[in-house]
N, C-alpha and C. Protein backbone atom coordinates (compact mmCIF):
# COMPACT_ATOMS: atom_id res chain seq x y z
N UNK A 1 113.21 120.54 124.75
CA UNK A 1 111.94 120.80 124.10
C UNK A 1 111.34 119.47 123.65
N UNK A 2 109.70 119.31 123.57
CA UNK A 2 109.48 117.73 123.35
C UNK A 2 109.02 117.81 121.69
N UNK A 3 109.68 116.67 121.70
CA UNK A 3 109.51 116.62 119.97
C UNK A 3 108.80 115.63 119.56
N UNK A 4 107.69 115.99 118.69
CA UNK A 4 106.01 115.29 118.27
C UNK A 4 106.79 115.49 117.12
N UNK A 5 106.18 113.70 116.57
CA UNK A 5 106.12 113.25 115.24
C UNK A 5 104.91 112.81 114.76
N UNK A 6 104.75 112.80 113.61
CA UNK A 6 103.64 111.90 113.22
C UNK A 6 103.92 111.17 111.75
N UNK A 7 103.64 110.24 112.16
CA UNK A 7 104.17 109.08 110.89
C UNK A 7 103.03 108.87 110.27
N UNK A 8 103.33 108.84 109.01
CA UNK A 8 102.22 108.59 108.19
C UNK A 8 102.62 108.13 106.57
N UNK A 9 101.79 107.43 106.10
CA UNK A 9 102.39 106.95 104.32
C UNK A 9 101.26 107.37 103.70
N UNK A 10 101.63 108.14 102.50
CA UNK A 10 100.75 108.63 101.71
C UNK A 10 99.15 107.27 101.33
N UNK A 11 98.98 106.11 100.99
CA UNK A 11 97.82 105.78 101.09
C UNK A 11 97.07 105.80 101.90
N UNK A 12 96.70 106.21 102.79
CA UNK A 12 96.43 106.28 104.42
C UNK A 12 95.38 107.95 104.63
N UNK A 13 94.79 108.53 104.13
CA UNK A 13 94.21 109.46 103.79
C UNK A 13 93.99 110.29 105.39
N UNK A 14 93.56 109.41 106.37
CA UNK A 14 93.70 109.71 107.89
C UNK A 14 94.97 110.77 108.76
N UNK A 15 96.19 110.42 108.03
CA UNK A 15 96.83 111.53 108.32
C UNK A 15 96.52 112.65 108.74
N UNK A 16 95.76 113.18 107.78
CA UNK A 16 95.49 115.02 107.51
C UNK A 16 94.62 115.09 108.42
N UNK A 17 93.88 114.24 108.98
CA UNK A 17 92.96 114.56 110.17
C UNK A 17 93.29 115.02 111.56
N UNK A 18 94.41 113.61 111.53
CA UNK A 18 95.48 113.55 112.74
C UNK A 18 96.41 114.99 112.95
N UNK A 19 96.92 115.06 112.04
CA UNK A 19 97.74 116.41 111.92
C UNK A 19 97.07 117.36 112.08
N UNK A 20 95.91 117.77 111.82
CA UNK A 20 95.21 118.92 111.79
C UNK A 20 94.44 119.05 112.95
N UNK A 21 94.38 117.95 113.86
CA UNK A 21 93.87 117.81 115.28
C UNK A 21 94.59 117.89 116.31
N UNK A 22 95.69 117.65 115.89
CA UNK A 22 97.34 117.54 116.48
C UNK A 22 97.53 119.57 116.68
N UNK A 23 97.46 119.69 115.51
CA UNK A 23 97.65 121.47 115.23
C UNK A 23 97.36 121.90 116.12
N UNK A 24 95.38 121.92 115.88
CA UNK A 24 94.65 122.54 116.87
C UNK A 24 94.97 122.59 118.53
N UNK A 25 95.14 120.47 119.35
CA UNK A 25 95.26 120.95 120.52
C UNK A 25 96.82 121.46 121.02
N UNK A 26 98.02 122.05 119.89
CA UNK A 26 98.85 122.06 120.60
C UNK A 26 98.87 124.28 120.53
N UNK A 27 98.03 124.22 119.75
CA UNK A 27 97.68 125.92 119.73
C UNK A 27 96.95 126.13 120.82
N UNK A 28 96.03 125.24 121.52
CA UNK A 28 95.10 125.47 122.49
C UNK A 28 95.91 125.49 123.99
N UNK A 29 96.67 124.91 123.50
CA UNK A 29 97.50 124.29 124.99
C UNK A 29 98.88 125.16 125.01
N UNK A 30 99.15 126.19 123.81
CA UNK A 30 100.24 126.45 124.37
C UNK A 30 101.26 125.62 124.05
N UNK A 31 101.10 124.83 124.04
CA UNK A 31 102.17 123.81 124.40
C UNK A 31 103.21 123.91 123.31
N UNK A 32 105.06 124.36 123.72
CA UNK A 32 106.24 124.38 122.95
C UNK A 32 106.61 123.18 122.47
N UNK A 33 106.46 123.11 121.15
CA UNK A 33 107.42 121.88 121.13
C UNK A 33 107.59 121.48 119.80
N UNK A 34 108.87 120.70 118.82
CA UNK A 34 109.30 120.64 117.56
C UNK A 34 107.60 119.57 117.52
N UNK A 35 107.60 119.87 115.86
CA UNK A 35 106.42 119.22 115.53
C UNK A 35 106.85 118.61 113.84
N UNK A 36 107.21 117.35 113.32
CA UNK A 36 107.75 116.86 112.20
C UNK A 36 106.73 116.39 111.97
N UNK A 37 106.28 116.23 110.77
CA UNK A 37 105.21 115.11 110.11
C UNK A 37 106.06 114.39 109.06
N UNK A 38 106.51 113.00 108.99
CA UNK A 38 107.12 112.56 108.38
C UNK A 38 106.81 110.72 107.89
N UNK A 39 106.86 111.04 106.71
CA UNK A 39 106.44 109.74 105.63
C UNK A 39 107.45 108.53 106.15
N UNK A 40 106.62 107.26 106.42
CA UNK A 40 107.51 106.41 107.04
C UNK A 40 108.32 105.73 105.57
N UNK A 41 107.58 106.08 104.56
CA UNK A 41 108.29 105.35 103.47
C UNK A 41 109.67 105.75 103.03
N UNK A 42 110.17 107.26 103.35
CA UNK A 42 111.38 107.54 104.00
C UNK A 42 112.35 107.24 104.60
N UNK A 43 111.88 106.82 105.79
CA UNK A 43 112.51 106.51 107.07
C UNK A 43 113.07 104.62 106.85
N UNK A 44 114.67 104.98 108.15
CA UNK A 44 114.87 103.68 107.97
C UNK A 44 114.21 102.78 109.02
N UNK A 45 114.56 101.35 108.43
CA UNK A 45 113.52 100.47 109.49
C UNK A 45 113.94 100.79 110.89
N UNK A 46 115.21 100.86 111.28
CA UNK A 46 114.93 100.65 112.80
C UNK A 46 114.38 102.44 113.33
N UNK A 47 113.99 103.06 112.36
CA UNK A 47 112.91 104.30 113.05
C UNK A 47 111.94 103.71 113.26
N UNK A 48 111.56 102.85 112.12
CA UNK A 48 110.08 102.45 112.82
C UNK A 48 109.77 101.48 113.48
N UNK A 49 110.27 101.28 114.43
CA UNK A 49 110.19 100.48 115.88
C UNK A 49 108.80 101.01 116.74
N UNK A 50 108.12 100.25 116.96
CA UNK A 50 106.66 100.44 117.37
C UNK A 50 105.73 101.58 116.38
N UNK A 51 106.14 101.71 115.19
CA UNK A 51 105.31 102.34 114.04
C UNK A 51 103.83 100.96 113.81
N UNK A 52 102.82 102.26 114.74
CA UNK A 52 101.51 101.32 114.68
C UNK A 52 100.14 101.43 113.74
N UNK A 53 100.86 101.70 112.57
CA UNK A 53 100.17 102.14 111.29
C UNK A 53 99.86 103.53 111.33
N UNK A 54 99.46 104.08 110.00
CA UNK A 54 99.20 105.80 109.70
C UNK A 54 97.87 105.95 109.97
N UNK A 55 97.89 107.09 111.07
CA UNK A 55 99.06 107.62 111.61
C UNK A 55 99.45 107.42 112.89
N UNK A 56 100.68 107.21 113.15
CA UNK A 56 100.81 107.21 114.80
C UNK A 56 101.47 108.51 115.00
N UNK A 57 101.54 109.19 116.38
CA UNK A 57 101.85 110.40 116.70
C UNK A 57 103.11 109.94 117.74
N UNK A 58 104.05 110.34 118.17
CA UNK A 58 105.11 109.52 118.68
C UNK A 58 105.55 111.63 119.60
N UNK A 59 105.63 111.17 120.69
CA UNK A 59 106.43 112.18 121.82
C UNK A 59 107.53 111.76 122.34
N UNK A 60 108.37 112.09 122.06
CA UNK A 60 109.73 112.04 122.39
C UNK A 60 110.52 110.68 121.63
N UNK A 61 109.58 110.18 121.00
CA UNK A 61 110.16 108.57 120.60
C UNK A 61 108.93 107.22 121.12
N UNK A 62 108.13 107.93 121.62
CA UNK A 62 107.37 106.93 122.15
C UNK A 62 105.69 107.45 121.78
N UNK A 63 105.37 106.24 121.34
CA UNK A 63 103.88 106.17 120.83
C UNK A 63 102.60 106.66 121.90
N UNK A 64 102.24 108.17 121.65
CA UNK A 64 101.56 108.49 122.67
C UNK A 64 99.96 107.93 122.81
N UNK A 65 99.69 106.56 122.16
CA UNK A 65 98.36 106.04 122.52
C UNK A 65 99.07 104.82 123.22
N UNK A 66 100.16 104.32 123.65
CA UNK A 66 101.04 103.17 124.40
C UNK A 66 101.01 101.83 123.26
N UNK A 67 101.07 102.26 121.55
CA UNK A 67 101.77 101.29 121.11
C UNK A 67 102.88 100.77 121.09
N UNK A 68 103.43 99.17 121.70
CA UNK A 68 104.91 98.96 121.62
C UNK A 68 104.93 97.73 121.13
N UNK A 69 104.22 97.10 119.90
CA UNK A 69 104.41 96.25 119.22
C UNK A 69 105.13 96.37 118.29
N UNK A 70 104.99 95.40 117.16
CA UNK A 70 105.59 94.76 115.74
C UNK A 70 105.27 96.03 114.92
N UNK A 71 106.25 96.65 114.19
CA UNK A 71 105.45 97.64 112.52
C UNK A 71 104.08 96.53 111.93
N UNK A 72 103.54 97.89 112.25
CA UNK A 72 102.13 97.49 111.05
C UNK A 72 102.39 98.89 110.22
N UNK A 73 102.03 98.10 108.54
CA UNK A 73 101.71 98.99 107.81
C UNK A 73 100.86 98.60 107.23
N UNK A 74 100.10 99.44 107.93
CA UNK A 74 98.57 99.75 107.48
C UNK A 74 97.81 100.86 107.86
N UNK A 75 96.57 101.08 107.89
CA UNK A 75 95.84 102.22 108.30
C UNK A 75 95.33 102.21 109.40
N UNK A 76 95.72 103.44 110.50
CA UNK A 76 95.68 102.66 112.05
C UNK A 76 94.13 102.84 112.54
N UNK A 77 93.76 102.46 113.26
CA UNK A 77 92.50 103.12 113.83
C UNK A 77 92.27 103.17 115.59
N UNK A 78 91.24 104.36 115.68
CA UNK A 78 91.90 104.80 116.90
C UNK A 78 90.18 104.69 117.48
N UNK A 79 90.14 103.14 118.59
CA UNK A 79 88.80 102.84 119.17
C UNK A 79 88.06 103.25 119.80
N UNK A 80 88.95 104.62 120.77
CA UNK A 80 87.96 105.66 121.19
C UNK A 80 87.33 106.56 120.59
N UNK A 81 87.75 106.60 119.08
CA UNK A 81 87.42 107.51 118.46
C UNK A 81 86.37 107.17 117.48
N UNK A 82 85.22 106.20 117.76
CA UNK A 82 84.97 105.61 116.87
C UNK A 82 85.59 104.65 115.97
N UNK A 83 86.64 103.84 116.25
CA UNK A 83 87.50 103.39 115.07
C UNK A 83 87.80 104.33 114.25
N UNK A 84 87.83 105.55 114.13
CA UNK A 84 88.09 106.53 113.11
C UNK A 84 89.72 106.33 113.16
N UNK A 85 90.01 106.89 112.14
CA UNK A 85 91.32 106.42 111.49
C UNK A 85 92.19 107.98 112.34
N UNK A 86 91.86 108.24 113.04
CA UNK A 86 92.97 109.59 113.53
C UNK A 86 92.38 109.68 115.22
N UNK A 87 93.10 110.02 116.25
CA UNK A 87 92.46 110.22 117.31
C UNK A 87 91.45 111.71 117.48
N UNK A 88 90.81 111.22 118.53
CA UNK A 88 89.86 112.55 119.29
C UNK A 88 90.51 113.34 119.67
N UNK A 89 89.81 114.87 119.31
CA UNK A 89 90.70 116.37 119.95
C UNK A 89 91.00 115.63 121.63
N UNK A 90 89.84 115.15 122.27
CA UNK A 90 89.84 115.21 123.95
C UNK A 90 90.73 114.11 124.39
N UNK A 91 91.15 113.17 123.51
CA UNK A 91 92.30 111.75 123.91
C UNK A 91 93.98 112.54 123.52
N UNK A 92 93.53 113.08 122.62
CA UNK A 92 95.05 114.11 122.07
C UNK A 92 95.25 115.10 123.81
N UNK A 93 93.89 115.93 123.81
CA UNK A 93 94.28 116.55 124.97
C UNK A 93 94.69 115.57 126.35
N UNK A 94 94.13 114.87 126.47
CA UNK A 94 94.61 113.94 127.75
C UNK A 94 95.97 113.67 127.11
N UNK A 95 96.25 112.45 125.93
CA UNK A 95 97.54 112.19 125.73
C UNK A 95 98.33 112.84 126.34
N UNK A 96 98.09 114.57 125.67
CA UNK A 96 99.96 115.53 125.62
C UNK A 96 99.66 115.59 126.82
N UNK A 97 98.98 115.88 127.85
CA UNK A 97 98.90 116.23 128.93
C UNK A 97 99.46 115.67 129.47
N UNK A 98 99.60 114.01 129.72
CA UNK A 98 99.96 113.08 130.53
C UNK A 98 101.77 113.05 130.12
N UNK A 99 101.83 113.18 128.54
CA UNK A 99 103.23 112.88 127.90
C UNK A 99 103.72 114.15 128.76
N UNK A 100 103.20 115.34 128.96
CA UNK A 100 103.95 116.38 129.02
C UNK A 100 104.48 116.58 130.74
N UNK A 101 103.58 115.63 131.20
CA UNK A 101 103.34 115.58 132.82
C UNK A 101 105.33 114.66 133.39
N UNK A 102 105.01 113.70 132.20
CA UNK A 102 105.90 112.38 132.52
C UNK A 102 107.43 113.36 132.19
N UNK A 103 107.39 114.24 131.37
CA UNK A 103 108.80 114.78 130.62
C UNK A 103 109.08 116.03 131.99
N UNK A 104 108.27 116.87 132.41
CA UNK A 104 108.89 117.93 133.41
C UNK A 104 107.37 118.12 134.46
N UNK A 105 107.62 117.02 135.00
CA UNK A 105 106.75 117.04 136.61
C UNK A 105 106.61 118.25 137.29
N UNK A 106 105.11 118.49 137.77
CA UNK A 106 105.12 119.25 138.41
C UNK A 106 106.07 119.68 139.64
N UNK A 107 106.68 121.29 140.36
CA UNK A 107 107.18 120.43 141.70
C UNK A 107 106.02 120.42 142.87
């Protein structure tokens, strides 16, 4: 089953957007899969290995906008989306689509 995270630290207000956009396209899509929302201020450092500020959304372990840099903590922003601090319903839908494509290929 694929397991969606989303990292986020309480100053970061963008979260709740992300998550709640996250909600929506995975009700639309059907799509099975564990869903954690979890405070990086929690977590130990080597979880947050490519943590690309709040919020990043992570499928299977891997940053589904292709962050694989340094931890930033800070407030992320997402450039297709306007710089808005959470991604677009339609980049979320492409994302899982593609994440979900890469995990069990069509035959």
């Amino acid at each position: 089953m694929t397991q969606i995270e989303v990292l986020f630290f309480d100053g970061c207000p963008s979260w709740q957007h992300a998550w709640a956009a996250l909600g929506t396209v995975l009700v639309e899509s059907r799509c099975e899969a564990s869903v954690r929302l979890r405070d990086v201020t929690t977590m130990a450092p080597e979880e947050l290995d490519g943590f690309a500020g709040s919020p990043t959304i992570r499928v299977d372990g891997v940053d589904l906008f292709g962050y694989a840099g340094p931890v930033v903590m800070a407030c992320r922003r997402y450039e297709h989306n306007d710089g808005q601090g959470w991604p677009s319903l339609e980049a979320l839908r492409a994302r899982l689509d593609t994440a979900r494509e890469r995990v069990a290929p069509s035959a």
